[in-house]
Protein backbone atom coordinates (compact mmCIF):
# COMPACT_ATOMS: atom_id res chain seq x y z
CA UNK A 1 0.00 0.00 0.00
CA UNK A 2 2.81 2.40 0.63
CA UNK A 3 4.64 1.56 -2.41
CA UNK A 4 1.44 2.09 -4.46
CA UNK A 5 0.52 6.16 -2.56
CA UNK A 6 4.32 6.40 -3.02
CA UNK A 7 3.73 5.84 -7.03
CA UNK A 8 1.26 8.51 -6.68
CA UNK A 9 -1.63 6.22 -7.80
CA UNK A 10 -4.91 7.03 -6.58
CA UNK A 11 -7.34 4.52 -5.06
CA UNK A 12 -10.54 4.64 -3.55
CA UNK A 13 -9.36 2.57 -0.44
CA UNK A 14 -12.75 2.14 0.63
CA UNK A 15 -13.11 -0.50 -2.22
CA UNK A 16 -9.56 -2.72 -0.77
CA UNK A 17 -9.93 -6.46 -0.57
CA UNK A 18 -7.66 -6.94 2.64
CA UNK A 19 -7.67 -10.73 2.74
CA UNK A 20 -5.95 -10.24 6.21
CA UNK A 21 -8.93 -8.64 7.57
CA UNK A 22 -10.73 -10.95 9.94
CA UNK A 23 -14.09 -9.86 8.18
CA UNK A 24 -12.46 -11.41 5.40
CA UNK A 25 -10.96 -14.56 6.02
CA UNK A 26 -13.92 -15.42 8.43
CA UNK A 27 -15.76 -16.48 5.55
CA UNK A 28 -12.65 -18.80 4.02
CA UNK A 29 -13.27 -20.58 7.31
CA UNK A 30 -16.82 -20.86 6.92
CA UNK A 31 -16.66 -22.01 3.77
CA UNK A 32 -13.79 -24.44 4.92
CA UNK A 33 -16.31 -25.56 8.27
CA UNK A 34 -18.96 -26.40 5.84
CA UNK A 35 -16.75 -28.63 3.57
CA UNK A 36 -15.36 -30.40 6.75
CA UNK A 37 -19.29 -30.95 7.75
CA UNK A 38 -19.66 -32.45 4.76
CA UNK A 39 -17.07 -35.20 4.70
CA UNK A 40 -15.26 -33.26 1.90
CA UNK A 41 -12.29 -31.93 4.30
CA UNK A 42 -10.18 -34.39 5.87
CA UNK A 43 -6.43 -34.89 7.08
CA UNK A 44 -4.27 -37.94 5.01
CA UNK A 45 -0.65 -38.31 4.95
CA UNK A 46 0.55 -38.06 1.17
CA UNK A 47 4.08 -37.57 -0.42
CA UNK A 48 5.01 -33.97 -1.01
CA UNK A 49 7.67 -31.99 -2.75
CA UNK A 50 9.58 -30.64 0.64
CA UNK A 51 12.27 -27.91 0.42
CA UNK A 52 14.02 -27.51 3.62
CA UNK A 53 16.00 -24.33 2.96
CA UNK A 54 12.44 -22.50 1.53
CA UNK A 55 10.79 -23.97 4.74
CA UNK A 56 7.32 -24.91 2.41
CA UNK A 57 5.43 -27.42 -0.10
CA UNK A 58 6.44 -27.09 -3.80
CA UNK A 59 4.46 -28.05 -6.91
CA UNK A 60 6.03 -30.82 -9.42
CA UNK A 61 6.65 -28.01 -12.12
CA UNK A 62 8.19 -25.84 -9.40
CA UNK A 63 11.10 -28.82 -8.90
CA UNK A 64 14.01 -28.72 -11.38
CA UNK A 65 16.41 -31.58 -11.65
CA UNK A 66 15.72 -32.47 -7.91
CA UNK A 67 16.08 -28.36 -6.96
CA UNK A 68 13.76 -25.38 -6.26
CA UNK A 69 13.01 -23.32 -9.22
CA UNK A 70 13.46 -20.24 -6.99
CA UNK A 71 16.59 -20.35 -5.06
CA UNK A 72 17.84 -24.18 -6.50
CA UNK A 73 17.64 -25.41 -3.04
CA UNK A 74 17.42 -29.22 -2.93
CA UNK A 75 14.38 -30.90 -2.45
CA UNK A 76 12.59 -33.91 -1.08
CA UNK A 77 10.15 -36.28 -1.43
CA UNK A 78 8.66 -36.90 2.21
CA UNK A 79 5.15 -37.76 3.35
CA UNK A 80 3.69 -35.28 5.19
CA UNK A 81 0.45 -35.08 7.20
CA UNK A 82 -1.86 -32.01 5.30
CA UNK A 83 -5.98 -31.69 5.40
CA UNK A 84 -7.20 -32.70 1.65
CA UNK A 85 -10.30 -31.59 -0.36
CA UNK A 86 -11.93 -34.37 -1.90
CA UNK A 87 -12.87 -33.34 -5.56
CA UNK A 88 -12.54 -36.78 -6.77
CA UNK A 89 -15.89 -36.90 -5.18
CA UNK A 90 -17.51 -34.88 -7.50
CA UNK A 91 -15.27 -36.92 -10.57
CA UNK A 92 -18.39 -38.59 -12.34
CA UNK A 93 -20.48 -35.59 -12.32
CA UNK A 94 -17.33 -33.34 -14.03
CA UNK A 95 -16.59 -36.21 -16.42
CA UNK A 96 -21.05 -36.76 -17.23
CA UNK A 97 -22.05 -33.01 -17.57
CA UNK A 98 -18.96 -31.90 -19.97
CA UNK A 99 -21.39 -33.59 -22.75
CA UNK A 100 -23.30 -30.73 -22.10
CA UNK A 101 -21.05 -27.50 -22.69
CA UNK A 102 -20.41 -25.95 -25.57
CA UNK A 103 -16.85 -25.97 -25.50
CA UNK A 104 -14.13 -26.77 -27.85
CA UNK A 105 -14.06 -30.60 -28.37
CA UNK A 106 -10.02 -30.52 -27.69
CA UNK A 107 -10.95 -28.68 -24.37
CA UNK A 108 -13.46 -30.59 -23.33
CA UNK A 109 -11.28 -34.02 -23.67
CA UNK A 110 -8.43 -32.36 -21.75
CA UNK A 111 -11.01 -32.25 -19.23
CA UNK A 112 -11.62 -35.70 -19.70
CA UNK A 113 -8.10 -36.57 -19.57
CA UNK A 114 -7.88 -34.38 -16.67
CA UNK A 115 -10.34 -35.95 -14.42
CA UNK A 116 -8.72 -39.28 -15.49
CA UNK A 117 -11.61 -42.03 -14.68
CA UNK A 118 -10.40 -45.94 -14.98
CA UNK A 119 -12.03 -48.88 -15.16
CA UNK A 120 -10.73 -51.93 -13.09
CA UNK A 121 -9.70 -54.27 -10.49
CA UNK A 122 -8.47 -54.09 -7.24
CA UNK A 123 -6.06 -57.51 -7.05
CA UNK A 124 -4.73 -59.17 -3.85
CA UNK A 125 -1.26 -60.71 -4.26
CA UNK A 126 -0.09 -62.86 -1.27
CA UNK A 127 3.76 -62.29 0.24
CA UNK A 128 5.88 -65.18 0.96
CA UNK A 129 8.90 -64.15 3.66
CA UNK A 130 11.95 -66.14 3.20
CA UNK A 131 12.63 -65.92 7.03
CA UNK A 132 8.98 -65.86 8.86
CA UNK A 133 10.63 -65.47 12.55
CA UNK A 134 11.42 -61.57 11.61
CA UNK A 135 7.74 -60.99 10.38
CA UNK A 136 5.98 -62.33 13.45
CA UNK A 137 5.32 -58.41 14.06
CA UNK A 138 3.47 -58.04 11.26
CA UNK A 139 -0.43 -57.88 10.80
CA UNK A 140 -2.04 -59.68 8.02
CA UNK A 141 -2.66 -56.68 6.07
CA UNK A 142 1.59 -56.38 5.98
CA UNK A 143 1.32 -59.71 3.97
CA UNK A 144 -0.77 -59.15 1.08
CA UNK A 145 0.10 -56.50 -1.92
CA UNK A 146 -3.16 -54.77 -3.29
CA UNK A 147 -2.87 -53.84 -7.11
CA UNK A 148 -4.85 -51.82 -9.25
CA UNK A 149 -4.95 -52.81 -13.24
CA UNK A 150 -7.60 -52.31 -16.16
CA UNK A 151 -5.88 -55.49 -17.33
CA UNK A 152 -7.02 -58.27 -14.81
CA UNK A 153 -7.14 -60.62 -18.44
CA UNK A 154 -3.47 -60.57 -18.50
CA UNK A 155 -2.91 -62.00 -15.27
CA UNK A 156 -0.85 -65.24 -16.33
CA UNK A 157 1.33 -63.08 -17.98
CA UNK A 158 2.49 -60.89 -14.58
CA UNK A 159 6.19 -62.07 -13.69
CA UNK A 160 6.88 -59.52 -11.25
CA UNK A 161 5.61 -56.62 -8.98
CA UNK A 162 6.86 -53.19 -8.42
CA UNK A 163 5.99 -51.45 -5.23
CA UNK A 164 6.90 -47.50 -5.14
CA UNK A 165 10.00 -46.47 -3.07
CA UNK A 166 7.71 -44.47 -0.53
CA UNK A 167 5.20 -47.69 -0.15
CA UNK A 168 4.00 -48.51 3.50
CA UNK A 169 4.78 -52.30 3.00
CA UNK A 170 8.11 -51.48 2.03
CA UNK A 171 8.53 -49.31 5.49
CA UNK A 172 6.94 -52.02 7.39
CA UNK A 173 8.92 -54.79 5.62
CA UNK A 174 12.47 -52.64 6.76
CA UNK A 175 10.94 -52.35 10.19
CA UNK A 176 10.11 -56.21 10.70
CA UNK A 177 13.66 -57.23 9.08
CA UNK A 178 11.70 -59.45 6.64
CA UNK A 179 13.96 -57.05 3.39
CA UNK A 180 17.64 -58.65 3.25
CA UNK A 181 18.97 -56.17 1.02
CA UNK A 182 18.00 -52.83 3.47
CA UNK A 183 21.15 -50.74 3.11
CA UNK A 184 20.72 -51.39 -0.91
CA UNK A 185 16.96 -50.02 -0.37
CA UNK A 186 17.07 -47.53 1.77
CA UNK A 187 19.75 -45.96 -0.56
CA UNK A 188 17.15 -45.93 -4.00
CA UNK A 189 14.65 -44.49 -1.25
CA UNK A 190 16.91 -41.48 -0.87
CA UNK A 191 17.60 -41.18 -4.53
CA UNK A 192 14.22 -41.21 -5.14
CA UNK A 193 13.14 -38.64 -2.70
CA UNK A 194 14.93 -36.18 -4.56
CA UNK A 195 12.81 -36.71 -7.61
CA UNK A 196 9.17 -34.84 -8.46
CA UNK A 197 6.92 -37.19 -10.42
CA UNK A 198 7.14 -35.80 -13.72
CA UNK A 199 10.71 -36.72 -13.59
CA UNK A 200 10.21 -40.17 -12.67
CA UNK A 201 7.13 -41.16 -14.82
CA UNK A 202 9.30 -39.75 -17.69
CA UNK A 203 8.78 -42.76 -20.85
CA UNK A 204 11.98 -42.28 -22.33
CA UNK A 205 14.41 -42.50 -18.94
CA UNK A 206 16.12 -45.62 -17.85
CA UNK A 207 14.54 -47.88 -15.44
CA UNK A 208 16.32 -48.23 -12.17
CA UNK A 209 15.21 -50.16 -9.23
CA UNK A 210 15.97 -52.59 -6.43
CA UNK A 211 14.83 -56.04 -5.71
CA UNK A 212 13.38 -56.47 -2.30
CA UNK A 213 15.91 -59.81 -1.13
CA UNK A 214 13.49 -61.97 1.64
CA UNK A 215 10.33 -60.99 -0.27
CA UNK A 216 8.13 -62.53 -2.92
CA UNK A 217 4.75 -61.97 -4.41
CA UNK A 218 2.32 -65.22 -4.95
CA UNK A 219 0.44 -64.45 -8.26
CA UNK A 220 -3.22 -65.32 -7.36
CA UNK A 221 -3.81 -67.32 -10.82
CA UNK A 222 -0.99 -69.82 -10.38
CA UNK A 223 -0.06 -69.11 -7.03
CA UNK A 224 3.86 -68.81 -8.91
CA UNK A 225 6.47 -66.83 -6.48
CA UNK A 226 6.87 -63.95 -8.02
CA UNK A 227 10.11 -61.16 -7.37
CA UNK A 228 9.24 -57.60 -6.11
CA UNK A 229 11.35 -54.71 -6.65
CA UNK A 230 10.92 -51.40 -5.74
CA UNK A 231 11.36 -48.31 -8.46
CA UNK A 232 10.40 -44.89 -8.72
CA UNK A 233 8.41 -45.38 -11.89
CA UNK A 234 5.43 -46.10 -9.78
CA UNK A 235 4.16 -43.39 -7.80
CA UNK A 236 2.42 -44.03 -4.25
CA UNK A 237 -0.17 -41.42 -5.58
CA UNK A 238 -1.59 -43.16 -8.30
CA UNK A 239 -3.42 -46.35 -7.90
CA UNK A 240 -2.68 -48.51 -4.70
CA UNK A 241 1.51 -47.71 -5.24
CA UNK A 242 2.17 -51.30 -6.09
CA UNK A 243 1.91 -52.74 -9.51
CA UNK A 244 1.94 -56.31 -11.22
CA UNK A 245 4.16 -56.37 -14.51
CA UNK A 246 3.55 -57.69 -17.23
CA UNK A 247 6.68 -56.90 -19.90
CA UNK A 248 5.11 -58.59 -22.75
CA UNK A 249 2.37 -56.01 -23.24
CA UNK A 250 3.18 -53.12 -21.13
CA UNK A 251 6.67 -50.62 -22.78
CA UNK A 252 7.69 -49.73 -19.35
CA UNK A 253 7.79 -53.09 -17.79
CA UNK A 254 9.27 -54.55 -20.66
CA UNK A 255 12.17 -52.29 -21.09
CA UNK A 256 12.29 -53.10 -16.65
CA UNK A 257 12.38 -56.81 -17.27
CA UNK A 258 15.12 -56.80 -19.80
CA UNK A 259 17.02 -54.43 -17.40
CA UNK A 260 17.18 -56.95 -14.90
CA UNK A 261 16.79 -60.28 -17.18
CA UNK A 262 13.32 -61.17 -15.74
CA UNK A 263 10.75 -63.58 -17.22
CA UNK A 264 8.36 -62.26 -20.23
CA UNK A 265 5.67 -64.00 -21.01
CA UNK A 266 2.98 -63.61 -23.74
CA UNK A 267 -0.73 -64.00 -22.86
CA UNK A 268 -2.36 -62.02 -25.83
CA UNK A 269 -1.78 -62.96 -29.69
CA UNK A 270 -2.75 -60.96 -32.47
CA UNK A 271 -6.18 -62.24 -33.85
CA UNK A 272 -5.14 -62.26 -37.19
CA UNK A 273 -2.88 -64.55 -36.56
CA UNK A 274 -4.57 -67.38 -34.65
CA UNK A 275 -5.56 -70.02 -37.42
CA UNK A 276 -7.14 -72.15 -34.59
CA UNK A 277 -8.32 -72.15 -31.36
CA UNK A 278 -7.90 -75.36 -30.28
CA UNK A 279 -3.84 -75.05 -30.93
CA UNK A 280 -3.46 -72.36 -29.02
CA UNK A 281 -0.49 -72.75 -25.79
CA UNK A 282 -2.22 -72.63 -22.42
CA UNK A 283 1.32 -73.05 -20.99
CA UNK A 284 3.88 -70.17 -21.17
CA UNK A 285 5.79 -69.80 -24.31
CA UNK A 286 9.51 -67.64 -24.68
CA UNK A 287 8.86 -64.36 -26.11
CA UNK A 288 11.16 -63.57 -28.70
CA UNK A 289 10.13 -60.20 -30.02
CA UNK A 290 12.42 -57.02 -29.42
CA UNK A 291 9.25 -54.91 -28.27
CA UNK A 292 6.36 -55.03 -26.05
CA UNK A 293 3.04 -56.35 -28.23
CA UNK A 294 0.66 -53.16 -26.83
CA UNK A 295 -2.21 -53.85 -29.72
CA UNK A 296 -4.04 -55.86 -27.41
CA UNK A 297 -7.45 -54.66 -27.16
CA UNK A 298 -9.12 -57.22 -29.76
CA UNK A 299 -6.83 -60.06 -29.08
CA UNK A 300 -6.92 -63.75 -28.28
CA UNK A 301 -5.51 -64.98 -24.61
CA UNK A 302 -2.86 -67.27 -25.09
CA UNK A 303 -0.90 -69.29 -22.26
CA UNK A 304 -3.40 -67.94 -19.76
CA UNK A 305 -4.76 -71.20 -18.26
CA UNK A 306 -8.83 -71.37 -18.20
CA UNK A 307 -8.46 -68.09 -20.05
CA UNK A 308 -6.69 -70.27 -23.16
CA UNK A 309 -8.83 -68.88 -26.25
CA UNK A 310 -11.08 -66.33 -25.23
CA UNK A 311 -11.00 -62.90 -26.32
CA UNK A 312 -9.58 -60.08 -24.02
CA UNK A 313 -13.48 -59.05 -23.18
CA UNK A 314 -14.48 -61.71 -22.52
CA UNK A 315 -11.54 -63.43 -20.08
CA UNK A 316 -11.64 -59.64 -18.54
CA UNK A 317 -15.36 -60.77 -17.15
CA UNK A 318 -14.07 -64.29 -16.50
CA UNK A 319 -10.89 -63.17 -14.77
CA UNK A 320 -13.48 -60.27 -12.41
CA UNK A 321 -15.73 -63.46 -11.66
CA UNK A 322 -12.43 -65.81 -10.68
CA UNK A 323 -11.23 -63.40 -8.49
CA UNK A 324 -14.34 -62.79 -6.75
CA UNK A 325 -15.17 -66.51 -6.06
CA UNK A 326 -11.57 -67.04 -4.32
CA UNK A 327 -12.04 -64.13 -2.61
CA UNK A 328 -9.25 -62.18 -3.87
């Protein structure tokens, strides 16, 4: 205010919006009170950008190369207790009523894209410990890893898991002693912490990860041991933070599994090449190809068990009711 009356600019200061005034900001807390009332306000403990020297929360597009834009102060990724607003409550009805604006088509699926609905499963896999007496601590919701996928058909095909480096099995698992390999894991941890997400969920960057030593997933299909690794591709934001791989029809865990020479196995074929049904492999096959076969959408399951012929539709439904029935 005295820089502007030094300027010599004349306001009516009648007209100010102080939003320091407590008749202001009363009504920011009102407003706050009635989302709280509502369910809509609540307190969660999430991963944040944290800069130390700046004393505050940053945004991913205010972290450079693991540094503040203002001040290139190093920054962390630490979880961090903070009240939340729950929009995602109000998801559907954004995502329904944007049929009826009349917007831009390219705006409105930006919106779309935005709001980021998915269709799919939630997926139990079970944990085997190679030494049970140093997990005796832990409860039984320590020993099973819940996934999210849209692809629930492709099941047969998942030959590992990848849990992100912040994950609360992984902190429990280092607590318990059930990880071998901790010095080795808590090291990515603190490489990864200095990462924002857009960094890490970049396509074109080199996978890097650890394997959790002690721990193994069961893969509720076969009930096959499975490795788990931990890598800062997956975020703890998005899904459940833990996700099964399957390299033969995913890019990102196929350039993983070659990283670290891990089984690939195919479990969708191209229709147009399946001359018969009936001689289709219900047992896994070695995948020779030099890419990742993404074009699944209309395909025929292949090596997939009681899935063995069906198309992706309809082994997604068969897979949903499988699950259900075991209870998993």
């Amino acid at each position: 205010r005295e820089q502007i009356r030094a300027l010599g600019f004349s306001y009516d200061w009648d007209r100010e919006v102080n939003t320091t005034d407590p008749k202001y900001y009363k009504w920011t807390q009102w407003i706050f009170e009635q989302l709280y009332k509502k369910g809509l306000a609540y307190v969660a403990e999430v991963p944040v950008n944290w800069c130390p020297a700046l004393g505050t929360v940053l945004a991913n597009e205010e972290v450079i190369d693991g540094k503040s834009e203002r001040g290139n102060h190093p920054v962390i990724r630490k979880p961090m207790r903070q009240w939340m607003l729950k929009i995602t409550a109000y998801a559907e009805r954004l995502l329904s009523d944007l049929d009826t604006l009349d917007w831009p088509d390219g705006i409105k699926e930006m919106q779309r894209n935005w709001i980021g609905k998915s269709t799919g499963a939630l997926v139990d896999f079970g944990v085997r410990f190679s030494d049970n007496s140093n997990t005796q601590t832990l409860d039984n919701s320590k020993t099973v890893i819940t996934v999210y996928t849209t692809r629930c058909d492709t099941l047969f095909g998942a030959t590992y898991m990848v849990l992100s480096p912040e994950h609360a099995l992984v902190k429990a698992w280092l607590e318990s002693g059930a990880i071998k390999n901790a010095d080795a894991v808590k090291e990515y941890q603190k490489k990864a912490a200095s990462k924002s997400d857009l960094e890490r969920t970049e396509l074109n960057k080199e996978k890097t990860g650890v394997k959790l030593e002690g721990v193994m997933g069961l893969n509720p299909v076969n009930d096959t041991e499975i490795p788990i690794f931990i890598s800062d591709y997956v975020l703890a934001t998005y899904g459940t933070g833990a996700i099964m791989a399957v390299p033969a029809h995913d890019e990102r865990d196929f350039d993983f599994a070659k990283v670290f020479d891990l089984p690939i196995v195919k479990v969708v074929e191209n229709v147009e090449k399946v001359e018969n049904v009936e001689s289709l492999p219900k047992d896994p096959v070695p995948y020779t190809e030099d890419k990742a076969f993404t074009d699944i959408a209309t395909g025929v399951m292949v090596s997939s068990g009681f899935l063995t012929g069906l198309s992706v539709d309809d082994a997604r439904k068969a897979m949903i009711k499988w699950l259900e029935e075991k209870g998993v």
